[in-house]
PDB file of N, CA and C in Angstrom:
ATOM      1  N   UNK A   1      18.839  -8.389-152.975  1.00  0.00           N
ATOM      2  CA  UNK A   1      17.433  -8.059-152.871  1.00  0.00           C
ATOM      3  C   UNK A   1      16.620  -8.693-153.995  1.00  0.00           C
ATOM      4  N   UNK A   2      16.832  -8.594-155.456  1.00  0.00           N
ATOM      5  CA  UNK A   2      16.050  -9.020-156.321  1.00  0.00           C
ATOM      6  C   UNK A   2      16.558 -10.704-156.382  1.00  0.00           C
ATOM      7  N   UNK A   3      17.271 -10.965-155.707  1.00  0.00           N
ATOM      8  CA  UNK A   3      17.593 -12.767-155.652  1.00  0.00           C
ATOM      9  C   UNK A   3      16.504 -13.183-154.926  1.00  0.00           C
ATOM     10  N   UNK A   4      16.043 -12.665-153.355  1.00  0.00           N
ATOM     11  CA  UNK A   4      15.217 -13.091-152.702  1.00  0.00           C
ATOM     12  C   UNK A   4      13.948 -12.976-153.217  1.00  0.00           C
ATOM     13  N   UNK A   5      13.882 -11.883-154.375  1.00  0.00           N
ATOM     14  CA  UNK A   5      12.259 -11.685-154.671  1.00  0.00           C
ATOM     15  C   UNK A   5      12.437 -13.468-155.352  1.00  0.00           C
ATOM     16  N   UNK A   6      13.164 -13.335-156.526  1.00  0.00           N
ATOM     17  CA  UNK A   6      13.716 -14.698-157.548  1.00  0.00           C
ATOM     18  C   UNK A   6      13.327 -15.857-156.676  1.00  0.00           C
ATOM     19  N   UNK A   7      13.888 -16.024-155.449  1.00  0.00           N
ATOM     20  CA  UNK A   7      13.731 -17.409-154.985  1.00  0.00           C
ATOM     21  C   UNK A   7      12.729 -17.695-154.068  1.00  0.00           C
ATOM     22  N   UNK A   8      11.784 -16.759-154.321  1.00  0.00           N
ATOM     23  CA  UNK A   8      10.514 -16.923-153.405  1.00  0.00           C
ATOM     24  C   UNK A   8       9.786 -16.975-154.465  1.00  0.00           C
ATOM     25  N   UNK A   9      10.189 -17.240-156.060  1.00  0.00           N
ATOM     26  CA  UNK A   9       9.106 -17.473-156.919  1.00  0.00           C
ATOM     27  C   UNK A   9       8.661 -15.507-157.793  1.00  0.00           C
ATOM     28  N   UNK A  10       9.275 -15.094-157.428  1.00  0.00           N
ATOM     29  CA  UNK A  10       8.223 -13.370-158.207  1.00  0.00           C
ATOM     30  C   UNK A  10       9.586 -12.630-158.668  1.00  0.00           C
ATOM     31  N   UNK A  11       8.558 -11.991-159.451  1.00  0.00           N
ATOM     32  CA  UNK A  11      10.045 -11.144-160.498  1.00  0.00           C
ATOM     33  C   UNK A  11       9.053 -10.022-160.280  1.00  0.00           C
ATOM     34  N   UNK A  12      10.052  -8.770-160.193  1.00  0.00           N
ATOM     35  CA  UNK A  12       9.809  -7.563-160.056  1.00  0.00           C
ATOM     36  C   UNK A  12       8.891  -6.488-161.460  1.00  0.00           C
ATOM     37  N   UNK A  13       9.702  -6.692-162.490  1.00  0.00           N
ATOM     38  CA  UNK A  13       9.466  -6.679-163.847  1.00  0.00           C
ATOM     39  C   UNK A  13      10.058  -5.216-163.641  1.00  0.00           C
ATOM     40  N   UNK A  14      10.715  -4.498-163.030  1.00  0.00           N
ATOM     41  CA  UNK A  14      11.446  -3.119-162.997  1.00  0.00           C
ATOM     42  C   UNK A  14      12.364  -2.764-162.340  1.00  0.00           C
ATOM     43  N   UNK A  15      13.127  -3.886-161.677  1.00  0.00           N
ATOM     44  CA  UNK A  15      14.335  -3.776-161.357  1.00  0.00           C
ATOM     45  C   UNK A  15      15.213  -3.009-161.544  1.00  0.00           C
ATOM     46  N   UNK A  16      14.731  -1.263-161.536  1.00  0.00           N
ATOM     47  CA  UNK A  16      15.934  -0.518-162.033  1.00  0.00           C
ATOM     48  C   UNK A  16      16.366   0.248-160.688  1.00  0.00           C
ATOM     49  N   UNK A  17      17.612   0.890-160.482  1.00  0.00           N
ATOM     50  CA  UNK A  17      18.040   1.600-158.855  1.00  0.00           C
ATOM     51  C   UNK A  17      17.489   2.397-158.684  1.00  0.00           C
ATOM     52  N   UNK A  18      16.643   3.438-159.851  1.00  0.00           N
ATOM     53  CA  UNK A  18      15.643   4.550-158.874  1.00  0.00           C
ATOM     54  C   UNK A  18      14.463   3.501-158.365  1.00  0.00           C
ATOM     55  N   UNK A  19      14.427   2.614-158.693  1.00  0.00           N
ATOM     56  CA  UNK A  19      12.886   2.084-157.970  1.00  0.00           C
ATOM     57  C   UNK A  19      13.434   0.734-156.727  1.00  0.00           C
ATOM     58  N   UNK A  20      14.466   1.403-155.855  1.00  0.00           N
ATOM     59  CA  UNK A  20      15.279   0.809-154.511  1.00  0.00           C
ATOM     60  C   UNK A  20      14.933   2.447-153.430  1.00  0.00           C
ATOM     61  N   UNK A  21      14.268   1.980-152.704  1.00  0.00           N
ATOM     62  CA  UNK A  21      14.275   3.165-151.725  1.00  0.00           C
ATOM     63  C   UNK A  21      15.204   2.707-150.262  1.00  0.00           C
ATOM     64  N   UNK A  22      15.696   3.283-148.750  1.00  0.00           N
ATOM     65  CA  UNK A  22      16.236   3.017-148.148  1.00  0.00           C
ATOM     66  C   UNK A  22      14.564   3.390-147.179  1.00  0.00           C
ATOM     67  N   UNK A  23      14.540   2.500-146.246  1.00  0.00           N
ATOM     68  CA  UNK A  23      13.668   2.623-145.372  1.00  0.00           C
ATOM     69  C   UNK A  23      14.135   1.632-143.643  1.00  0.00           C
ATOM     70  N   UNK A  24      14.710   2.452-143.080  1.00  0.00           N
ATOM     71  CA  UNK A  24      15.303   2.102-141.711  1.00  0.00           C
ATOM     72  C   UNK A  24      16.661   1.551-141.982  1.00  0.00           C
ATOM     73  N   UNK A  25      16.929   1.984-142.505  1.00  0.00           N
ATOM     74  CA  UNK A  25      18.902   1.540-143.274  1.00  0.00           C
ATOM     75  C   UNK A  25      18.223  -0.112-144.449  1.00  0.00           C
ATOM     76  N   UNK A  26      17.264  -0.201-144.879  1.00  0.00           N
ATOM     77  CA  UNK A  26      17.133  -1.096-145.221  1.00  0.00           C
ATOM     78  C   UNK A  26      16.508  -0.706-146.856  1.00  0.00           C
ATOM     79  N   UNK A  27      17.419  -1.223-147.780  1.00  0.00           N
ATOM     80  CA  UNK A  27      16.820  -1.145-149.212  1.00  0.00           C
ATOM     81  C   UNK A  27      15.705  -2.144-149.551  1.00  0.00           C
ATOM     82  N   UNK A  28      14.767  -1.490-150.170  1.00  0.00           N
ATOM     83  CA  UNK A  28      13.319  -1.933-150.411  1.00  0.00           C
ATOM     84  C   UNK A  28      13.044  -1.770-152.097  1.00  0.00           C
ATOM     85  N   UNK A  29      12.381  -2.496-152.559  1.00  0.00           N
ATOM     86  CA  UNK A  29      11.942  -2.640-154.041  1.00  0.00           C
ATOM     87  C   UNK A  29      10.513  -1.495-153.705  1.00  0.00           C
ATOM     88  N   UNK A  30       9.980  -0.820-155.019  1.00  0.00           N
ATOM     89  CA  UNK A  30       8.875   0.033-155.240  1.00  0.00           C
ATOM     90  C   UNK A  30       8.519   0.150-157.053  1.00  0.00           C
ATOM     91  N   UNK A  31       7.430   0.353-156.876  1.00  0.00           N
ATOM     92  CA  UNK A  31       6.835   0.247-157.949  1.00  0.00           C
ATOM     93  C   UNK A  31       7.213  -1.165-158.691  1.00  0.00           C
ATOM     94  N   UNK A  32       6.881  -2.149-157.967  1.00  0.00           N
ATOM     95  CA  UNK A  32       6.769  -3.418-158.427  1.00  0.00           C
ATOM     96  C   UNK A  32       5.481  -3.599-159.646  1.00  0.00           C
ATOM     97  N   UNK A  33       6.038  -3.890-160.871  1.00  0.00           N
ATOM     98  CA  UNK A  33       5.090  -4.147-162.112  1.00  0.00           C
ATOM     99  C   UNK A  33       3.644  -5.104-161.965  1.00  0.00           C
ATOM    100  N   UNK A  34       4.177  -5.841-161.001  1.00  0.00           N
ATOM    101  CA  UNK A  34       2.844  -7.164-160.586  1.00  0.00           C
ATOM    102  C   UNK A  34       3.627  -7.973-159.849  1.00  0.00           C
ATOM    103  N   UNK A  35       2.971  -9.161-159.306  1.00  0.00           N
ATOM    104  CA  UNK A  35       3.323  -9.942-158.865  1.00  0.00           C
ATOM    105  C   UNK A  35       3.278 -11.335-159.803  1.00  0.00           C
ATOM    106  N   UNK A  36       4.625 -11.304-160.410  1.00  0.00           N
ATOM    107  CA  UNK A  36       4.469 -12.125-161.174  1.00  0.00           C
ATOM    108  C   UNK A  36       5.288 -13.109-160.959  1.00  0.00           C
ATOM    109  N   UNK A  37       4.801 -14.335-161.716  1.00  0.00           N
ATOM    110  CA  UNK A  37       5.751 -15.453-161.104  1.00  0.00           C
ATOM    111  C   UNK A  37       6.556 -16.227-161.929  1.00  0.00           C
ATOM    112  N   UNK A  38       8.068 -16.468-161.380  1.00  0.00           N
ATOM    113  CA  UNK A  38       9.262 -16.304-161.515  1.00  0.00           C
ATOM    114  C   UNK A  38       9.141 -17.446-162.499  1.00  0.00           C
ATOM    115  N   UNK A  39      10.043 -17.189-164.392  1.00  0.00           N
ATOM    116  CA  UNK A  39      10.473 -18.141-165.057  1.00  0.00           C
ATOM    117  C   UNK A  39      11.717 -17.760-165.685  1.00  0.00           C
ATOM    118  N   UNK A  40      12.324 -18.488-165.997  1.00  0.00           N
ATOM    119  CA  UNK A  40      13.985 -18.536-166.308  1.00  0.00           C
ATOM    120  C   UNK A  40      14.003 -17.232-167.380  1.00  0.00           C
ATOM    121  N   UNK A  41      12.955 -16.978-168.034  1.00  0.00           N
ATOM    122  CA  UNK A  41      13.035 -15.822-168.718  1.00  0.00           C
ATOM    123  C   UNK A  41      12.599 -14.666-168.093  1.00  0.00           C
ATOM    124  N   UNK A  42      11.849 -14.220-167.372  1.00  0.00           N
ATOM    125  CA  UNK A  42      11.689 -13.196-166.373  1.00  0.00           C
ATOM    126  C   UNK A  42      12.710 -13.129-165.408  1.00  0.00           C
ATOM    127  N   UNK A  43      13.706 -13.724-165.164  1.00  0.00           N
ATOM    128  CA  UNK A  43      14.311 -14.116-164.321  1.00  0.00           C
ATOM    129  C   UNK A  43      15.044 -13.049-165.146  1.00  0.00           C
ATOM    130  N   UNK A  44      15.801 -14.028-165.894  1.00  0.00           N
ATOM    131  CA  UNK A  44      16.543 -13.301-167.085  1.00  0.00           C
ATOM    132  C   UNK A  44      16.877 -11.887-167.119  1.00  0.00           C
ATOM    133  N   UNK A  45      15.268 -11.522-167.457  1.00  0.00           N
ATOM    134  CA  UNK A  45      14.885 -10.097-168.227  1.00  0.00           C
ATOM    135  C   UNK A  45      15.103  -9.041-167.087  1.00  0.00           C
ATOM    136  N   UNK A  46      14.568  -9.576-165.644  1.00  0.00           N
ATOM    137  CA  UNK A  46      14.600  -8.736-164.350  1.00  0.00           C
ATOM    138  C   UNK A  46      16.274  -8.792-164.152  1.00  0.00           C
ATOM    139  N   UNK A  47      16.927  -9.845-164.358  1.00  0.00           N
ATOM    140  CA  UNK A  47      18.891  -9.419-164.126  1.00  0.00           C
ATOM    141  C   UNK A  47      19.034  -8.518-165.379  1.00  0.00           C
ATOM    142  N   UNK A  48      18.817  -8.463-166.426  1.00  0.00           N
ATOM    143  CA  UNK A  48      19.478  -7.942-167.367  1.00  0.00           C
ATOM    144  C   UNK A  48      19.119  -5.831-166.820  1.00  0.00           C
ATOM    145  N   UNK A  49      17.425  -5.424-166.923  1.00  0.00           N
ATOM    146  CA  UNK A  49      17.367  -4.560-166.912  1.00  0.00           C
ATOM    147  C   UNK A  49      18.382  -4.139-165.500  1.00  0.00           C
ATOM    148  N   UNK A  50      18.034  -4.779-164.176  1.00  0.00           N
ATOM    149  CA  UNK A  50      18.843  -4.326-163.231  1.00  0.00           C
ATOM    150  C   UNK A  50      20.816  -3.851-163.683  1.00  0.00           C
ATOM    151  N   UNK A  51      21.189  -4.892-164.071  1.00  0.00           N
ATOM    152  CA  UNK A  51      22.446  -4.840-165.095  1.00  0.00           C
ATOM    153  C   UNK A  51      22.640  -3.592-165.624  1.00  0.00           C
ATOM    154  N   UNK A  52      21.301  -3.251-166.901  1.00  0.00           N
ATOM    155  CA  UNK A  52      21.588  -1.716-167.395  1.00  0.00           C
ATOM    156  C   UNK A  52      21.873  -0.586-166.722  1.00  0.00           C
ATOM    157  N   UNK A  53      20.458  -1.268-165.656  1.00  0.00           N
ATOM    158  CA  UNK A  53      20.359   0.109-164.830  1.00  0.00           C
ATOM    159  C   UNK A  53      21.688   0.616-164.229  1.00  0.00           C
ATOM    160  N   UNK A  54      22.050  -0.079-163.392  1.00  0.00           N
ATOM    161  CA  UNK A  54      23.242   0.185-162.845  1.00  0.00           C
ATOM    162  C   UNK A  54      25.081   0.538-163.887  1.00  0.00           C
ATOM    163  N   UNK A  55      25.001  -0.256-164.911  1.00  0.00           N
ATOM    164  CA  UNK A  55      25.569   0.314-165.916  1.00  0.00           C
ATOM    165  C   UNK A  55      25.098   1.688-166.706  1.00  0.00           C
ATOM    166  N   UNK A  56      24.054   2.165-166.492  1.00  0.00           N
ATOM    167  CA  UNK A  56      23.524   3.213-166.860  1.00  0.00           C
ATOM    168  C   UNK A  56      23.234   3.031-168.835  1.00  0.00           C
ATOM    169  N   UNK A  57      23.129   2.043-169.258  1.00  0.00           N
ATOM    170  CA  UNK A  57      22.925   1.291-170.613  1.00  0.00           C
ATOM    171  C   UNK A  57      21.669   1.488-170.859  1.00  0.00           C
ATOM    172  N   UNK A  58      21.132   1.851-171.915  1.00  0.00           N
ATOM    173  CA  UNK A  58      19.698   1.811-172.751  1.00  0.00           C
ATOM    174  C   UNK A  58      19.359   0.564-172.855  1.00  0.00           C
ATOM    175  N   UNK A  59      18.384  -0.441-173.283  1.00  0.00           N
ATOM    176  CA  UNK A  59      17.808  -1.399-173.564  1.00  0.00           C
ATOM    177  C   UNK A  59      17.617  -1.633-175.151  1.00  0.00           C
ATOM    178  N   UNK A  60      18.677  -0.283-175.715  1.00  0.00           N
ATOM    179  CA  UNK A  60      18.699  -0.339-177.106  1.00  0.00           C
ATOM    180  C   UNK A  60      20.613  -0.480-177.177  1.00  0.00           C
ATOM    181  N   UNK A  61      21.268  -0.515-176.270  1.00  0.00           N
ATOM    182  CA  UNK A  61      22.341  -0.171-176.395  1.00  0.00           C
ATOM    183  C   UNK A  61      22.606  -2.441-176.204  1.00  0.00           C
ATOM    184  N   UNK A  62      23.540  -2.542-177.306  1.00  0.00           N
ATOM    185  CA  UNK A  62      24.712  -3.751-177.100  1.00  0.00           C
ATOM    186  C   UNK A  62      24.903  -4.095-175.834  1.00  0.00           C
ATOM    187  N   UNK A  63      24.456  -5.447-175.248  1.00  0.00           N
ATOM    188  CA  UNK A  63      24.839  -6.060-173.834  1.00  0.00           C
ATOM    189  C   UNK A  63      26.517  -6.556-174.022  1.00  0.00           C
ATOM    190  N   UNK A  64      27.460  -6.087-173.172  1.00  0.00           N
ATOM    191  CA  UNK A  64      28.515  -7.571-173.559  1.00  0.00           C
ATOM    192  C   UNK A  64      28.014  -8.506-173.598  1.00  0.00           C
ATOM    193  N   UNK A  65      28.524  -9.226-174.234  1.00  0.00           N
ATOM    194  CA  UNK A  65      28.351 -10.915-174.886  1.00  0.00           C
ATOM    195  C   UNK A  65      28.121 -11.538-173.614  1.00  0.00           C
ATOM    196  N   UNK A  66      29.553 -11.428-172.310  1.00  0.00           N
ATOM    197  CA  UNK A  66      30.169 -11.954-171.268  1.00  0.00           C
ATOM    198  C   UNK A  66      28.707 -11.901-170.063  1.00  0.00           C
ATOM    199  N   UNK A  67      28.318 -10.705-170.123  1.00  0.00           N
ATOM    200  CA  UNK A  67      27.639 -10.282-169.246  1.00  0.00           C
ATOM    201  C   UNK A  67      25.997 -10.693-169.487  1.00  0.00           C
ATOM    202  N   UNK A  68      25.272 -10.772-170.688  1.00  0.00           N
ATOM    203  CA  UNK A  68      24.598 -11.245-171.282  1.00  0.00           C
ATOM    204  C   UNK A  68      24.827 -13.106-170.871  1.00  0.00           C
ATOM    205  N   UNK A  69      25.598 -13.852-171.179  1.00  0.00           N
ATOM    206  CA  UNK A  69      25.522 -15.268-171.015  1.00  0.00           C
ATOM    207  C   UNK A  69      25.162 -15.296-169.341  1.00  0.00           C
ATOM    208  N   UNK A  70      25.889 -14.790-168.643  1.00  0.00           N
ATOM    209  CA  UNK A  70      25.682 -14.637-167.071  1.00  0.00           C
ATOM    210  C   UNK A  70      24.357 -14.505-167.022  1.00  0.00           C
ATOM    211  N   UNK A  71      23.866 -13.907-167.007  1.00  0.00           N
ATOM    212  CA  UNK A  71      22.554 -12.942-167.074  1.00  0.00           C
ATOM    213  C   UNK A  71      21.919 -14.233-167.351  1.00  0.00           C
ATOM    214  N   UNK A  72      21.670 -15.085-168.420  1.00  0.00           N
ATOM    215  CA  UNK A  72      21.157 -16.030-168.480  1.00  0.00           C
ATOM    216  C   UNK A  72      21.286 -17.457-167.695  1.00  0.00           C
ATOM    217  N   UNK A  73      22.593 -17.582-167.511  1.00  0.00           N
ATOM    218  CA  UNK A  73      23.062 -18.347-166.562  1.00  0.00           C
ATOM    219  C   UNK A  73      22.067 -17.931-165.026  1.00  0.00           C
ATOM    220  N   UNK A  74      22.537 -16.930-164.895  1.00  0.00           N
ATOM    221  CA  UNK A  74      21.330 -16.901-163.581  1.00  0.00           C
ATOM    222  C   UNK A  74      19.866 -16.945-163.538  1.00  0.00           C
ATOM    223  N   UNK A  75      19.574 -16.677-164.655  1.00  0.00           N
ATOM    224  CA  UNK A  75      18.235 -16.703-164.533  1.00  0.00           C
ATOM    225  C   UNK A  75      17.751 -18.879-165.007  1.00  0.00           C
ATOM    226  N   UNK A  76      18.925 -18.908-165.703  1.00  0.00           N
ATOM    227  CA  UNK A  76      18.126 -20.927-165.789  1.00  0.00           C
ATOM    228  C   UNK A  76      18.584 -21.457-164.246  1.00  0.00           C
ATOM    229  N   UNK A  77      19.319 -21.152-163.733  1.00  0.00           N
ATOM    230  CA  UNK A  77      19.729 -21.500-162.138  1.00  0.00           C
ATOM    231  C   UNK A  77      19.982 -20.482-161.448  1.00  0.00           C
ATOM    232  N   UNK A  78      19.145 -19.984-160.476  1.00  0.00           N
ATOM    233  CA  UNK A  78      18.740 -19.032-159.724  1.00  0.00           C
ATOM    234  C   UNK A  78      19.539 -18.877-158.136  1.00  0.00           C
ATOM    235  N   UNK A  79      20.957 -19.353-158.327  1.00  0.00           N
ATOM    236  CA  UNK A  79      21.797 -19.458-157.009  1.00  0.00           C
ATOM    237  C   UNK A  79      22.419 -18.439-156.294  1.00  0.00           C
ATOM    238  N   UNK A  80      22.826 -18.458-155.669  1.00  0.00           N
ATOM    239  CA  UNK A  80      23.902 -17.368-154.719  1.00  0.00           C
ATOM    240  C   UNK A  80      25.297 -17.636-155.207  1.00  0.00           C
ATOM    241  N   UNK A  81      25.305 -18.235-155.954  1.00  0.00           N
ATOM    242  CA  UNK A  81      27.268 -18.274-157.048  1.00  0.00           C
ATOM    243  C   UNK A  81      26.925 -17.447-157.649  1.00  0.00           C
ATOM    244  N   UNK A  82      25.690 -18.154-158.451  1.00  0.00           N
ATOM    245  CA  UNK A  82      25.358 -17.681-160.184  1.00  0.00           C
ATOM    246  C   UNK A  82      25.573 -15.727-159.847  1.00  0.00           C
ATOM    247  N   UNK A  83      24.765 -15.197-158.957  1.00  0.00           N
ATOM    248  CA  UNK A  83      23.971 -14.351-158.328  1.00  0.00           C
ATOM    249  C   UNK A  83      25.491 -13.194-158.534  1.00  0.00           C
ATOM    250  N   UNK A  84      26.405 -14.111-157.402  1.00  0.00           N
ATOM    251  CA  UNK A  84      27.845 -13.348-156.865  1.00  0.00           C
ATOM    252  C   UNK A  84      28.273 -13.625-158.365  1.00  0.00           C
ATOM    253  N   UNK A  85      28.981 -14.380-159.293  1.00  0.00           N
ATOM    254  CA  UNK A  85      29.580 -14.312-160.116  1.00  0.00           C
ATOM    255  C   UNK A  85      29.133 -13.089-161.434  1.00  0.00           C
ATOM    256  N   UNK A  86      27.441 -12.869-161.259  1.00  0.00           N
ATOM    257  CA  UNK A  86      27.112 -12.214-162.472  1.00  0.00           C
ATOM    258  C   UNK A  86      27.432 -10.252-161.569  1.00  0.00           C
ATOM    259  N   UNK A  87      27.432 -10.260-160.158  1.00  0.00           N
ATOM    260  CA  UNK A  87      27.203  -9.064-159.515  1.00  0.00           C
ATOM    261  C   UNK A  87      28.953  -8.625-159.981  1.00  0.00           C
ATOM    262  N   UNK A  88      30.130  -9.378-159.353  1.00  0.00           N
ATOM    263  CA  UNK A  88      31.317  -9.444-159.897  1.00  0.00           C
ATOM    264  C   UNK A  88      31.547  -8.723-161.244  1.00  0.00           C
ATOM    265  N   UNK A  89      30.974  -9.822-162.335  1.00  0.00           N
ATOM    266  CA  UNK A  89      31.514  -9.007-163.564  1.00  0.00           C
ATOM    267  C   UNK A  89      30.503  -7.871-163.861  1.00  0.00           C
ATOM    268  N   UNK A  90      29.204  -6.809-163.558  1.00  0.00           N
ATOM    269  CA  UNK A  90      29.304  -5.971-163.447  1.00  0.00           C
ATOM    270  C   UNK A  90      29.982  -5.237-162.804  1.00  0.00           C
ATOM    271  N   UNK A  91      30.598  -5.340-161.460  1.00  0.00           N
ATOM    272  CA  UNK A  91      31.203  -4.310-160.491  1.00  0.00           C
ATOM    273  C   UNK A  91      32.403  -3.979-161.584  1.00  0.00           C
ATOM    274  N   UNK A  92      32.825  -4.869-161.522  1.00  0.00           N
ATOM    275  CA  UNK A  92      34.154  -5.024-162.780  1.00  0.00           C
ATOM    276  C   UNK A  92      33.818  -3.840-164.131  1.00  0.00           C
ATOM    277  N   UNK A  93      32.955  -4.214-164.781  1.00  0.00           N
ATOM    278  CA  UNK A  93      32.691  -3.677-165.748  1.00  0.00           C
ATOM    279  C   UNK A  93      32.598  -2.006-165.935  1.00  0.00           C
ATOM    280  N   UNK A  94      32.366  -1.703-164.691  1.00  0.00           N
ATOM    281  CA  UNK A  94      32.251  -0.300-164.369  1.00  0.00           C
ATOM    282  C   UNK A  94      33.717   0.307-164.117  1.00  0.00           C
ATOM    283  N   UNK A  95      32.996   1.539-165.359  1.00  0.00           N
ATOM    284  CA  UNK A  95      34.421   2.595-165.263  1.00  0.00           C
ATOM    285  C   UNK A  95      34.537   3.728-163.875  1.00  0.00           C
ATOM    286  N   UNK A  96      34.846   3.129-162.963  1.00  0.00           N
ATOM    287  CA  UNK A  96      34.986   3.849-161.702  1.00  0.00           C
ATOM    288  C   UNK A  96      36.275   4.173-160.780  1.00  0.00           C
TER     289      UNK A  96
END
């Protein structure tokens, strides 16, 4: 979901899972910050918070190193590898 916002050019700026609603079996973005348009650092910043969120991590708390380079990696090239490889080592990362 936040890849397609990415490659249509707009970053969310709040990419966190309470702000994903389900509407007809279909997950939807809400409370979108603006419509702002997409640079390797917003890019960035919109994977990383999503990242926390779902790790349940503060924005004051230590990124892994591992997960952090990804994070950037996707945001300077905005692909469906980059995308799957950075979704991977969160799923991973989680104590579940």
């Amino acid at each position: 979901m936040l890849w397609q916002l990415h490659q249509n050019g707009l970053v969310h700026g709040d990419p966190r899972v309470p702000n994903v609603v389900l509407h007809e079996e279909k997950p939807l973005w809400i409370n979108l910050v603006g419509f702002m348009s997409a640079s390797p650092i917003l890019i960035s910043i919109d994977a990383e918070i999503l990242t926390r969120s779902i790790r349940r991590e503060s924005a004051t708390d230590t990124l892994d190193p591992a997960l952090d380079q990804l994070i950037r990696n996707y945001g300077k090239r905005t692909t469906s590898e980059n995308l799957r490889t950075l979704a991977e080592a969160v799923c991973n990362s989680l104590e579940i």
